[in-house]
C-alpha atoms as a PDB file:
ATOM      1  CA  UNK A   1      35.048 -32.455 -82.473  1.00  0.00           C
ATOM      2  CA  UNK A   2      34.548 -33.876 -85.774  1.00  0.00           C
ATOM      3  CA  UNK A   3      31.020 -35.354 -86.754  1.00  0.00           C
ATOM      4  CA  UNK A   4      32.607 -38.581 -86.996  1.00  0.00           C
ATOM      5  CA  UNK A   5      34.005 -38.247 -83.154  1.00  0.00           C
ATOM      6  CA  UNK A   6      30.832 -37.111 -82.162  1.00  0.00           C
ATOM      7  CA  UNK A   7      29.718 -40.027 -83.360  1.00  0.00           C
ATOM      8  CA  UNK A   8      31.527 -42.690 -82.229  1.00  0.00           C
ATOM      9  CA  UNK A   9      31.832 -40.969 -78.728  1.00  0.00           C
ATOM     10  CA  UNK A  10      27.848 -41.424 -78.742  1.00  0.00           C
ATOM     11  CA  UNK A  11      28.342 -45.236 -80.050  1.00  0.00           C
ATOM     12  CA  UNK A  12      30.479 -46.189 -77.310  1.00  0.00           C
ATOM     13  CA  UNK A  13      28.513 -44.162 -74.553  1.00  0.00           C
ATOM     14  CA  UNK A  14      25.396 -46.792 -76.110  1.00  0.00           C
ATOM     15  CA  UNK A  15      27.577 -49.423 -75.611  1.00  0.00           C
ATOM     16  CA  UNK A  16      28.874 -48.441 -71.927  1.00  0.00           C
ATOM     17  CA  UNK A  17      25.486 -48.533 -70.581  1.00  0.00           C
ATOM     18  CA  UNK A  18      24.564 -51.726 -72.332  1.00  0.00           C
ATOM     19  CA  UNK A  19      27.587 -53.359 -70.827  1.00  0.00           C
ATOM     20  CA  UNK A  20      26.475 -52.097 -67.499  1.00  0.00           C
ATOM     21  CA  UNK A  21      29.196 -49.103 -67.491  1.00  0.00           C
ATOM     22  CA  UNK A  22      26.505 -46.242 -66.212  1.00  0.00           C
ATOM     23  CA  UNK A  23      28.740 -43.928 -65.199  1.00  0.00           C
ATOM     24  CA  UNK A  24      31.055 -44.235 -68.184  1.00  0.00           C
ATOM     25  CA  UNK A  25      28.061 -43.867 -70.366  1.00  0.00           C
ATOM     26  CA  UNK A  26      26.794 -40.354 -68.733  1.00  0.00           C
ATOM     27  CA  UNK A  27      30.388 -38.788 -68.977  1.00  0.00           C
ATOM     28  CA  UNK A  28      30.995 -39.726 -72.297  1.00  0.00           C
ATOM     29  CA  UNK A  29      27.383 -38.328 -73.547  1.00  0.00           C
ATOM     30  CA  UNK A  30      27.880 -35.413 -70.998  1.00  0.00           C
ATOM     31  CA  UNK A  31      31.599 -34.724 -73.091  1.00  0.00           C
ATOM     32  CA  UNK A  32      29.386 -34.943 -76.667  1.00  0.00           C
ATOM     33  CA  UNK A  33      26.830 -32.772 -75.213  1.00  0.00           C
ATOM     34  CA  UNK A  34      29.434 -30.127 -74.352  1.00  0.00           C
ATOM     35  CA  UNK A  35      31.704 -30.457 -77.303  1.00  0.00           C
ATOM     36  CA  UNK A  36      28.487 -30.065 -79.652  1.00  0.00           C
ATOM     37  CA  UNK A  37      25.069 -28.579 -77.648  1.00  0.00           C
ATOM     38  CA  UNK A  38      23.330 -28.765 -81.071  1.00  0.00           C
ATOM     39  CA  UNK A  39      24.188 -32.897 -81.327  1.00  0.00           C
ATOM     40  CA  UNK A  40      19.786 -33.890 -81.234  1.00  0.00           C
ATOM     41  CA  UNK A  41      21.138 -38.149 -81.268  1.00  0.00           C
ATOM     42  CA  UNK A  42      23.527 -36.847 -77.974  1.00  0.00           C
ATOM     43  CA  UNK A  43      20.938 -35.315 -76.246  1.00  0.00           C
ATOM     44  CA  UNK A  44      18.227 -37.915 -76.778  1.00  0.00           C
ATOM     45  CA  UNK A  45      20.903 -40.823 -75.922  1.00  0.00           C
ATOM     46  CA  UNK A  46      21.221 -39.039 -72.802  1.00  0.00           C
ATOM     47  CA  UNK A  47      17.391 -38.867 -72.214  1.00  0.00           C
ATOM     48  CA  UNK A  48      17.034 -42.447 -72.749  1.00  0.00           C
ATOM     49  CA  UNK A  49      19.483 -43.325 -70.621  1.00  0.00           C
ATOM     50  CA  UNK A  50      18.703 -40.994 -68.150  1.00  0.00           C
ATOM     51  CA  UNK A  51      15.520 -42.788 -68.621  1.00  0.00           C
ATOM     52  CA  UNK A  52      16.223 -45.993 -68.353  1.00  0.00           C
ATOM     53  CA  UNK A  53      18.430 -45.300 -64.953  1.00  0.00           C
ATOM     54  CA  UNK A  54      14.712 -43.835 -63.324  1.00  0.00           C
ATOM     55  CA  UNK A  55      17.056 -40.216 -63.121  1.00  0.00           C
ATOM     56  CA  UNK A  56      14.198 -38.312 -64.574  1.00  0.00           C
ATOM     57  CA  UNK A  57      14.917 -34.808 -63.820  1.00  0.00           C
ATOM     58  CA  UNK A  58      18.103 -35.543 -65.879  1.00  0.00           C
ATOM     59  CA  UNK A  59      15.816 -37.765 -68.893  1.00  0.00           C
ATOM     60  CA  UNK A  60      13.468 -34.585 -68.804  1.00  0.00           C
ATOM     61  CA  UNK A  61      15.892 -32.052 -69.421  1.00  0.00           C
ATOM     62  CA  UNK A  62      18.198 -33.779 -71.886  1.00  0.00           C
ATOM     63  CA  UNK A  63      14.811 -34.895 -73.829  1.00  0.00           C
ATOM     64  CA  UNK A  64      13.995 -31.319 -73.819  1.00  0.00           C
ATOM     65  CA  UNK A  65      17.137 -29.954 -75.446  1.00  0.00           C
ATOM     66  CA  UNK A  66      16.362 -32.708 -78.301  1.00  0.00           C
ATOM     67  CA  UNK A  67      12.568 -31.780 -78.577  1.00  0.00           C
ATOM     68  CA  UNK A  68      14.108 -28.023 -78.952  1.00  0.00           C
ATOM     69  CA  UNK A  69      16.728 -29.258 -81.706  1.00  0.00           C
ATOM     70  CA  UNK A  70      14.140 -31.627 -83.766  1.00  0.00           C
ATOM     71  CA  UNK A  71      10.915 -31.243 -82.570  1.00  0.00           C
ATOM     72  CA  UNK A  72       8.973 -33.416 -85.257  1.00  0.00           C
ATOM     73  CA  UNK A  73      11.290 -36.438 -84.510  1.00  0.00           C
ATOM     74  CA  UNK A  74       9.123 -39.169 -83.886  1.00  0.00           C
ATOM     75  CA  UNK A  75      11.971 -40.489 -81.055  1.00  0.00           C
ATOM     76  CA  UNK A  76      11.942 -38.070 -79.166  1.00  0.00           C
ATOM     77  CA  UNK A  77       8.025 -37.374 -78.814  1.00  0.00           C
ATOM     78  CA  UNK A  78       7.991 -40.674 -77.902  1.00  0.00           C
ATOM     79  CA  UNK A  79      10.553 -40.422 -75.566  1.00  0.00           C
ATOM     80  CA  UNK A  80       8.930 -37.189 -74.073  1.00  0.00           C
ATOM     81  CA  UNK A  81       5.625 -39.032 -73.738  1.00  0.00           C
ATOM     82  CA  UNK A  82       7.049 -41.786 -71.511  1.00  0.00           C
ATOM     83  CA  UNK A  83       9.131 -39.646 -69.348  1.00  0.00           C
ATOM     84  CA  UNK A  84       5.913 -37.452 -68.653  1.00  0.00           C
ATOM     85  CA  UNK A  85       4.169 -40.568 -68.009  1.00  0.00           C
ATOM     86  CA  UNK A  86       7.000 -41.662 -65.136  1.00  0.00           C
ATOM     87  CA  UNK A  87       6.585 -38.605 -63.626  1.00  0.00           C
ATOM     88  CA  UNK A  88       2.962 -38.580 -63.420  1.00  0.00           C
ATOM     89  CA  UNK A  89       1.860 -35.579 -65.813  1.00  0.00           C
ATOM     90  CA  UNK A  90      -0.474 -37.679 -67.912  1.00  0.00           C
ATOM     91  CA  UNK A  91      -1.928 -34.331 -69.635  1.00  0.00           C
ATOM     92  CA  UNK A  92       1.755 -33.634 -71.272  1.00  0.00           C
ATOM     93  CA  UNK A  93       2.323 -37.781 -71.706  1.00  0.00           C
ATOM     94  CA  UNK A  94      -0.526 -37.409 -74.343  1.00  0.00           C
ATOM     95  CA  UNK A  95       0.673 -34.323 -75.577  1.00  0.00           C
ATOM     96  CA  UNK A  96       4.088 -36.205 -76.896  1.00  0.00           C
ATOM     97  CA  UNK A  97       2.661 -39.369 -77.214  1.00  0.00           C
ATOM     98  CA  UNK A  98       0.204 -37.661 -80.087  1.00  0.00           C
ATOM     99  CA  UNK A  99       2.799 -35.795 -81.630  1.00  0.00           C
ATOM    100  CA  UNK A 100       4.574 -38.975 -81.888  1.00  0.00           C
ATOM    101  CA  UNK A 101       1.714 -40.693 -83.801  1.00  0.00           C
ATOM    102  CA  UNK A 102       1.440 -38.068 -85.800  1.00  0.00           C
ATOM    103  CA  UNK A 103       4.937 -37.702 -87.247  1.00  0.00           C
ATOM    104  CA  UNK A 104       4.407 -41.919 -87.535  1.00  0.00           C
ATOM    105  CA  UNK A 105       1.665 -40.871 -89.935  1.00  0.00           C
ATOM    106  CA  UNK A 106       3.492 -38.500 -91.414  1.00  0.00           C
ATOM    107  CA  UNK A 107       6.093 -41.218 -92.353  1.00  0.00           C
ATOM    108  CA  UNK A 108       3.627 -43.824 -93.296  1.00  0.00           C
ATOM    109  CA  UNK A 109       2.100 -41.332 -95.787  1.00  0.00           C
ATOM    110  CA  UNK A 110       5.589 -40.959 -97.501  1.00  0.00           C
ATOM    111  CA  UNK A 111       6.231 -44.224 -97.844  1.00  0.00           C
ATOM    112  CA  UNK A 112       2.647 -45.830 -97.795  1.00  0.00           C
ATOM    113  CA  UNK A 113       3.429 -49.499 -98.580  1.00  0.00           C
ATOM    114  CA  UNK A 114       5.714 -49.466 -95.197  1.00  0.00           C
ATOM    115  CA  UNK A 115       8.910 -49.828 -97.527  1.00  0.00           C
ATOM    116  CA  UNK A 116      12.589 -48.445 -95.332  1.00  0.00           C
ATOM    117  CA  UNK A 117      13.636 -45.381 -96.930  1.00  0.00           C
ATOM    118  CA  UNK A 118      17.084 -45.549 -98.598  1.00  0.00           C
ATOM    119  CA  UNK A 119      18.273 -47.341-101.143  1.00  0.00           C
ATOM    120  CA  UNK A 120      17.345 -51.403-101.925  1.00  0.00           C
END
């Protein structure tokens, strides 16, 4: 599968579940996740849905295989945090939810006037 597939199978698993098409939306992220285990926005659209559909064995390990992929993504710290926090580890919540304000830092510190990166 081409990046470009991968992509757009992603995009319309996001807008599955927005439209209220679950199921549709797990398959199609569960097909990305297959066709490319190393895809990090795959695996963490699959956490948040996951997430969002309270199936949090499923949130945690998808989240986990996107931690494992890009650990100092801001995202998916977050993402961590608030899954740990469902579950009722608060210990590990903080864990990710400090990583997360760190990389935030980290990205302020780039850019410190708040400016989006890329071009004007």
């Amino acid at each position: 599968m081409s990046p470009d597939e991968l992509q757009a199978l992603i995009d319309d698993a996001t807008f599955d579940y927005t439209v209220g098409e679950s199921a549709a939306a797990l398959a199609k992220l569960a097909q990305a996740t297959a066709a490319s285990p190393c895809s990090f926005a795959a695996w963490h659209a699959l956490a948040e849905i996951n997430f969002s559909l309270r199936n949090l064995d499923a949130a945690l390990a998808a989240g986990e295989r996107a931690h494992a992929l890009q650990p100092a993504d801001l995202f998916i710290n977050t993402t961590l945090s608030r899954i740990w926090m469902e579950r009722g580890d608060k210990a590990r919540a903080e864990h990710f939810g400090a990583q997360a304000k760190i990389q935030g830092w980290k990205e302020q510190l780039k850019d410190p006037a708040g400016h989006a990166a890329g071009p004007a």
